[in-house]
C-alpha atoms as a PDB file:
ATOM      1  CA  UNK A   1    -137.229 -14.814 -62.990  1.00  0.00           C
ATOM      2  CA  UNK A   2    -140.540 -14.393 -61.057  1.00  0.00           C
ATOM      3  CA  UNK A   3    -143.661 -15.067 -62.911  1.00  0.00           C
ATOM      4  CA  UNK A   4    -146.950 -14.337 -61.814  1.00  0.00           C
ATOM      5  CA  UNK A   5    -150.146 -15.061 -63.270  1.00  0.00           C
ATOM      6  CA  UNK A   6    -150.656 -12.153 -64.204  1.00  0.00           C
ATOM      7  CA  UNK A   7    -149.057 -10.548 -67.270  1.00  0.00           C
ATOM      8  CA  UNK A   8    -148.791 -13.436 -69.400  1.00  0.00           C
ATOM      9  CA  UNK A   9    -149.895 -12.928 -72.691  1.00  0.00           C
ATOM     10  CA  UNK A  10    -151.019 -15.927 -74.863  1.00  0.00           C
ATOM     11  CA  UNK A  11    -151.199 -15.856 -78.414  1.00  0.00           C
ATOM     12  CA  UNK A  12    -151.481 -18.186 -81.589  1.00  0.00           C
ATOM     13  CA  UNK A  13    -147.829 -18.781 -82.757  1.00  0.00           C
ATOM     14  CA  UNK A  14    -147.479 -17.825 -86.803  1.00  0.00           C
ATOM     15  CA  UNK A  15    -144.472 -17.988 -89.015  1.00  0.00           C
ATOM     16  CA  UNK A  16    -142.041 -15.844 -87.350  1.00  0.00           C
ATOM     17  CA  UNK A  17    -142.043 -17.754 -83.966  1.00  0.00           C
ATOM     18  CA  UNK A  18    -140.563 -20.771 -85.421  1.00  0.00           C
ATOM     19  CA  UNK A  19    -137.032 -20.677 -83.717  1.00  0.00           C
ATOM     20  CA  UNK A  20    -139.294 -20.838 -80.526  1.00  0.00           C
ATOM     21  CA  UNK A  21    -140.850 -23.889 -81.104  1.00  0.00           C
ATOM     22  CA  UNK A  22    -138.010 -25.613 -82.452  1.00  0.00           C
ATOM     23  CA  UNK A  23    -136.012 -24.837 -79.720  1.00  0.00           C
ATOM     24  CA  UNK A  24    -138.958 -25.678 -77.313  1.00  0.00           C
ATOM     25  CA  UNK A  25    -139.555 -28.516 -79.339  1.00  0.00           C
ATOM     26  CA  UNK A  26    -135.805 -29.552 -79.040  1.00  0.00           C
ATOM     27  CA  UNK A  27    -136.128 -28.848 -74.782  1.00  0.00           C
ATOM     28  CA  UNK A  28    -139.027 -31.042 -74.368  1.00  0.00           C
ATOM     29  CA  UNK A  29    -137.719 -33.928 -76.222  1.00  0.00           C
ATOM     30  CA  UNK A  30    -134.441 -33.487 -74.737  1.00  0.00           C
ATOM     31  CA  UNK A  31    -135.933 -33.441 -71.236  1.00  0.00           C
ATOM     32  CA  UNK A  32    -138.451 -36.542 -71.711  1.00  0.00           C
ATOM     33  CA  UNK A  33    -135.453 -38.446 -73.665  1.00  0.00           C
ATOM     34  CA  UNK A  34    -133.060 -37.294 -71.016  1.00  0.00           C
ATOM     35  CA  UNK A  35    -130.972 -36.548 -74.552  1.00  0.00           C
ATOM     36  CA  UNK A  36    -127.876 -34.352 -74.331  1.00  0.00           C
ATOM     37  CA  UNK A  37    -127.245 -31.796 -77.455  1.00  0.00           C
ATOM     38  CA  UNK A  38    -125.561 -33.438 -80.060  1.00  0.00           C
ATOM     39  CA  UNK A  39    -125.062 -33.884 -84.142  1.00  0.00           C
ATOM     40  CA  UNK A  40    -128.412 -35.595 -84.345  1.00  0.00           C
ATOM     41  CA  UNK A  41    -130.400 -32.612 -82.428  1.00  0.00           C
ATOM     42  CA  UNK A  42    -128.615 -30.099 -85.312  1.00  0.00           C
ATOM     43  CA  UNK A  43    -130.264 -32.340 -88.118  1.00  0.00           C
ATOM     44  CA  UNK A  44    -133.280 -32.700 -85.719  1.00  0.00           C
ATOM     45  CA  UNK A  45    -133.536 -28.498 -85.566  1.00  0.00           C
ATOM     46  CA  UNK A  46    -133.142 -28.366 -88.998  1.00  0.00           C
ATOM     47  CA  UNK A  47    -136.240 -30.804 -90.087  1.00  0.00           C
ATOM     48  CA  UNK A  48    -138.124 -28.842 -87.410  1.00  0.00           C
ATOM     49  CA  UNK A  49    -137.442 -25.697 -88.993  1.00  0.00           C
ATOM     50  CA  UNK A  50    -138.553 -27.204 -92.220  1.00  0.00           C
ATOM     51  CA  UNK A  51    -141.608 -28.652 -91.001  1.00  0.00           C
ATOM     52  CA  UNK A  52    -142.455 -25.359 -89.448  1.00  0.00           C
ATOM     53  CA  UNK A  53    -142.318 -23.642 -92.424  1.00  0.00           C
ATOM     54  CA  UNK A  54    -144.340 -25.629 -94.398  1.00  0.00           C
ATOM     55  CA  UNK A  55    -146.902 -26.766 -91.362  1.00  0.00           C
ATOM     56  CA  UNK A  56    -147.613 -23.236 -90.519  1.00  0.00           C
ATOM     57  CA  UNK A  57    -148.896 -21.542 -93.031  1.00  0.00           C
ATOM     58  CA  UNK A  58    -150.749 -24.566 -94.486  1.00  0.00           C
ATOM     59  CA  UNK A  59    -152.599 -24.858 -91.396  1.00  0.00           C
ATOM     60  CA  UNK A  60    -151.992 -28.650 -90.794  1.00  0.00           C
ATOM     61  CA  UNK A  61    -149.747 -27.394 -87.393  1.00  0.00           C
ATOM     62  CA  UNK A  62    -151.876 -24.774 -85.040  1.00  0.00           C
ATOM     63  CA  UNK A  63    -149.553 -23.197 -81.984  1.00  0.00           C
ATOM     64  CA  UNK A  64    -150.049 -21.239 -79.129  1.00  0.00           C
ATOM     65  CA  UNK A  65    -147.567 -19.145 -77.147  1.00  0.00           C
ATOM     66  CA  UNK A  66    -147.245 -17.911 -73.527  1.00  0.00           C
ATOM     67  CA  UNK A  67    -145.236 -14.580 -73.018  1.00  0.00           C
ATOM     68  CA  UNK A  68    -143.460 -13.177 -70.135  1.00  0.00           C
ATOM     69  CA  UNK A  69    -142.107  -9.703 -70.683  1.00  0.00           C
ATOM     70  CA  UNK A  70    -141.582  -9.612 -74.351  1.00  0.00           C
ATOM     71  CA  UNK A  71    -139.871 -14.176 -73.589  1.00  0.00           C
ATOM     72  CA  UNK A  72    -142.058 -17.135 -74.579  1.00  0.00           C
ATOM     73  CA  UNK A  73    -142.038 -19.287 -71.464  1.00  0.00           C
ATOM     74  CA  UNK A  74    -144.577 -22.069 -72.846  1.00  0.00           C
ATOM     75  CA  UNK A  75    -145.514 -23.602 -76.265  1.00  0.00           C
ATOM     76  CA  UNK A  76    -147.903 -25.626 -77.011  1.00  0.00           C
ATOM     77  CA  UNK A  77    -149.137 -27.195 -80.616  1.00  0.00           C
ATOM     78  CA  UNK A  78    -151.716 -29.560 -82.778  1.00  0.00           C
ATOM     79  CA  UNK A  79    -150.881 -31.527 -85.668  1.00  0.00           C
ATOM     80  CA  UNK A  80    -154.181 -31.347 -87.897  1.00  0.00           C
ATOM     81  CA  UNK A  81    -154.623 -34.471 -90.221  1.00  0.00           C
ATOM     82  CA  UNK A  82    -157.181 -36.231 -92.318  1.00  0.00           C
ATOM     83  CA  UNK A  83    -158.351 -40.125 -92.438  1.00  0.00           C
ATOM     84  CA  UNK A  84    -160.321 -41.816 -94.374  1.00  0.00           C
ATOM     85  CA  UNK A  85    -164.082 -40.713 -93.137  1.00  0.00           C
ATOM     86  CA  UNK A  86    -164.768 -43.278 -90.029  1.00  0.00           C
ATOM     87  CA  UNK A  87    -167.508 -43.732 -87.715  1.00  0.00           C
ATOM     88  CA  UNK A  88    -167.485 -40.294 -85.601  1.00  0.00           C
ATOM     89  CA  UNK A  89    -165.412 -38.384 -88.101  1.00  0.00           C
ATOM     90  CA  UNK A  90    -167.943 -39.362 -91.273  1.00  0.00           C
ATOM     91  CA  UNK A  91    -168.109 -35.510 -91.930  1.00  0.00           C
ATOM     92  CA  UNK A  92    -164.353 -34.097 -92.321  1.00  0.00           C
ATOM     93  CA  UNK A  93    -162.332 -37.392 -91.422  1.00  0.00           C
ATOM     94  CA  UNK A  94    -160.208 -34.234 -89.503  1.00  0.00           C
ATOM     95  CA  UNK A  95    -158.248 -35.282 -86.641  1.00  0.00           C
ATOM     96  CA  UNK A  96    -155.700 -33.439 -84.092  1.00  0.00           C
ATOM     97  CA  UNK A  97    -153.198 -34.084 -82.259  1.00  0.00           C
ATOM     98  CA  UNK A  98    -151.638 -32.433 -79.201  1.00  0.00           C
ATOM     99  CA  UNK A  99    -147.795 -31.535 -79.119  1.00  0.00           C
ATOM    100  CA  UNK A 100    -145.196 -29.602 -78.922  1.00  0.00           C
ATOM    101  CA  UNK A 101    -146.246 -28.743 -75.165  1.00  0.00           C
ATOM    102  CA  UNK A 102    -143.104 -27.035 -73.439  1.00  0.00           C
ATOM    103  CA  UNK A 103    -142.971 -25.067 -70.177  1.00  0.00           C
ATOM    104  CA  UNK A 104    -139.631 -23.786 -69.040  1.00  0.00           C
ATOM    105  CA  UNK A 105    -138.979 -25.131 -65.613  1.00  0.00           C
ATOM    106  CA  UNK A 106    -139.626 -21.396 -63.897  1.00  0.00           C
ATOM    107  CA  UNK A 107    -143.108 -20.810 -65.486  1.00  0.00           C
ATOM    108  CA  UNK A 108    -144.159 -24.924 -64.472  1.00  0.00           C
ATOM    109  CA  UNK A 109    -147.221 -25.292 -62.335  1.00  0.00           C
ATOM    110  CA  UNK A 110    -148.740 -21.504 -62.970  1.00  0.00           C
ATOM    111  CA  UNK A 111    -151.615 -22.987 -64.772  1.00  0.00           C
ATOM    112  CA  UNK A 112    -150.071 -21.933 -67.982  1.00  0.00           C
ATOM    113  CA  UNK A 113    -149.669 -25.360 -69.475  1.00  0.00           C
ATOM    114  CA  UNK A 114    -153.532 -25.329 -68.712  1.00  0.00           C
ATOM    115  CA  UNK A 115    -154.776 -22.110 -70.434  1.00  0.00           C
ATOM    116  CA  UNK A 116    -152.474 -23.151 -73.611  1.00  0.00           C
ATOM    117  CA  UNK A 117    -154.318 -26.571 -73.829  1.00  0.00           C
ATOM    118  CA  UNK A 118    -157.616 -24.841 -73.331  1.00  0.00           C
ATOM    119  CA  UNK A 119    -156.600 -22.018 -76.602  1.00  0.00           C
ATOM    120  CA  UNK A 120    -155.769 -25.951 -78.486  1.00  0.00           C
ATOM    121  CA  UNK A 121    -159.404 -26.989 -77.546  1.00  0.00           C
ATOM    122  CA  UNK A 122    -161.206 -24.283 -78.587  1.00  0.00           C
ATOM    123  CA  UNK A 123    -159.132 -23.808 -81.491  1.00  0.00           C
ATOM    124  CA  UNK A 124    -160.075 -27.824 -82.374  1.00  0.00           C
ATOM    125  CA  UNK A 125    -163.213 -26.890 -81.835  1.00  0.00           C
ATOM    126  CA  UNK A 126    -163.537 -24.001 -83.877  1.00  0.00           C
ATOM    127  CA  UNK A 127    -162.385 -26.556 -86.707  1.00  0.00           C
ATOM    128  CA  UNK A 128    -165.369 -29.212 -86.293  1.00  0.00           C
ATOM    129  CA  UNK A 129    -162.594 -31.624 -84.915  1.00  0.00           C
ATOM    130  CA  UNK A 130    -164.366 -34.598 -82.861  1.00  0.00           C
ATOM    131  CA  UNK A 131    -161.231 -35.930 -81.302  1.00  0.00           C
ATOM    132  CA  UNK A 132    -157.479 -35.029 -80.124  1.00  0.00           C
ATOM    133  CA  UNK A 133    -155.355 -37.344 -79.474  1.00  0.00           C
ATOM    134  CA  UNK A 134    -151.955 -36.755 -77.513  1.00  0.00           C
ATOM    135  CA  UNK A 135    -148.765 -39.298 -75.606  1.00  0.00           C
ATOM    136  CA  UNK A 136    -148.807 -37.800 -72.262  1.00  0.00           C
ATOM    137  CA  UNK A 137    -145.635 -37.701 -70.313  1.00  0.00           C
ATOM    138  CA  UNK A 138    -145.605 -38.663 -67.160  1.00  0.00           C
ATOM    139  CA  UNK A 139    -145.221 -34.927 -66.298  1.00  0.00           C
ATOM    140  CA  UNK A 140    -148.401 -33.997 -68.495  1.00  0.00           C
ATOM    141  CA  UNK A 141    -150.770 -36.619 -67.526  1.00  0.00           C
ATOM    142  CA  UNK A 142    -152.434 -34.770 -65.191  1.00  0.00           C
ATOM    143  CA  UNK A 143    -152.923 -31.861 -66.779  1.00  0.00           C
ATOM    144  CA  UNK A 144    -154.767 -33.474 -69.500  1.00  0.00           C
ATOM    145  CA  UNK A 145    -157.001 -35.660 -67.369  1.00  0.00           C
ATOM    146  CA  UNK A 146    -158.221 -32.498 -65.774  1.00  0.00           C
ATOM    147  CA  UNK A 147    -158.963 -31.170 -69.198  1.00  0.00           C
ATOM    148  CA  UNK A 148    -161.089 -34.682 -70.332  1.00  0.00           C
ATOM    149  CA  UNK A 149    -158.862 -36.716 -71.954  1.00  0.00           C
ATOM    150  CA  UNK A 150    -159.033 -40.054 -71.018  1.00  0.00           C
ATOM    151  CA  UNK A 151    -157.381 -43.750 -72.206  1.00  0.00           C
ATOM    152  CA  UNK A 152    -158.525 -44.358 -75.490  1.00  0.00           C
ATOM    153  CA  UNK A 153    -160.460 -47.937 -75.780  1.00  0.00           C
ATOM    154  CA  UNK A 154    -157.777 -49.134 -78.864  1.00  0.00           C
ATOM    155  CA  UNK A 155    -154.113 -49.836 -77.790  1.00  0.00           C
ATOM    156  CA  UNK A 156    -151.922 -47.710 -80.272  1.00  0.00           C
ATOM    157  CA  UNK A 157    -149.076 -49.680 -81.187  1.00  0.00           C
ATOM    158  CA  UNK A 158    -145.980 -48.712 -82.754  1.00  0.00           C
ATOM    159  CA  UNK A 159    -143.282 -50.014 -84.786  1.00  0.00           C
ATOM    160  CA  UNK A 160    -140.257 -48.718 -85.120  1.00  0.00           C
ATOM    161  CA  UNK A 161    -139.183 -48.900 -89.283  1.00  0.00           C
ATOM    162  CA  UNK A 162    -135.488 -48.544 -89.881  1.00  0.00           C
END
């Protein structure tokens, strides 16, 4: 398929686009995991599906779509949560996150990656959010630097609980 700039139609994703972003979801973990299909991706589609059907309508997940001729070709998604009111979020204590960013392989490097995290930043915006916060692939990091984000001065850590 042949995609151009032009006719690609963005829009906010709402509750019936979920198998979208759990497949997408599924593609771009697959892809940075270098994970084959398996018994754990059915349980993992079917916590996504829950999640997106609770996240969705409650707000606390915002998603935008790219479409091709009636296909979604990208995805992209924030994760809205609250802290504890800190210096620089004293007013909401609101924080995003950037996810759920998927591009099938035909539709990468059109700038549509781009315009989706531009609809995420406006949309954070639009919420009085202060800060994003995203794990870049190595695939993505450019595309966010371009857009401002930049190494945070605290190391995130993580430990894995099992």
């Amino acid at each position: 398929m042949e995609i151009g700039r032009g006719g690609i139609h963005y829009r906010r994703a709402d509750i019936n686009d979920i198998e979208v972003l759990v497949d997408c979801r599924v593609r771009c973990l697959n892809e940075l995991y270098n994970h084959l299909e398996d018994d754990e991706t059915k349980i993992l589609r079917k916590a996504l599906r829950e999640y997106f059907r609770e996240a969705i309508p409650s707000n606390d997940f915002v998603g935008w779509l790219a479409e091709y001729n009636g296909r979604i070709i990208a995805t992209s998604g924030m994760v809205l949560w609250k802290i504890p009111p800190r210096y620089g979020v004293v007013e909401s204590g609101k924080l995003g996150y950037i996810l759920n960013f998927y591009t099938i392989p035909e539709a990468r490097r059109k700038g549509i990656g781009t315009r989706l995290l531009k609809q995420l930043i406006e949309e954070a915006t639009s919420l009085g959010l202060r800060y994003l916060h995203l794990h870049a692939s190595e695939y993505g990091i450019d595309l966010y630097r371009k857009a401002g984000f930049a190494k945070p001065e605290q190391v995130e850590l993580e430990l894995r609980l099992e």
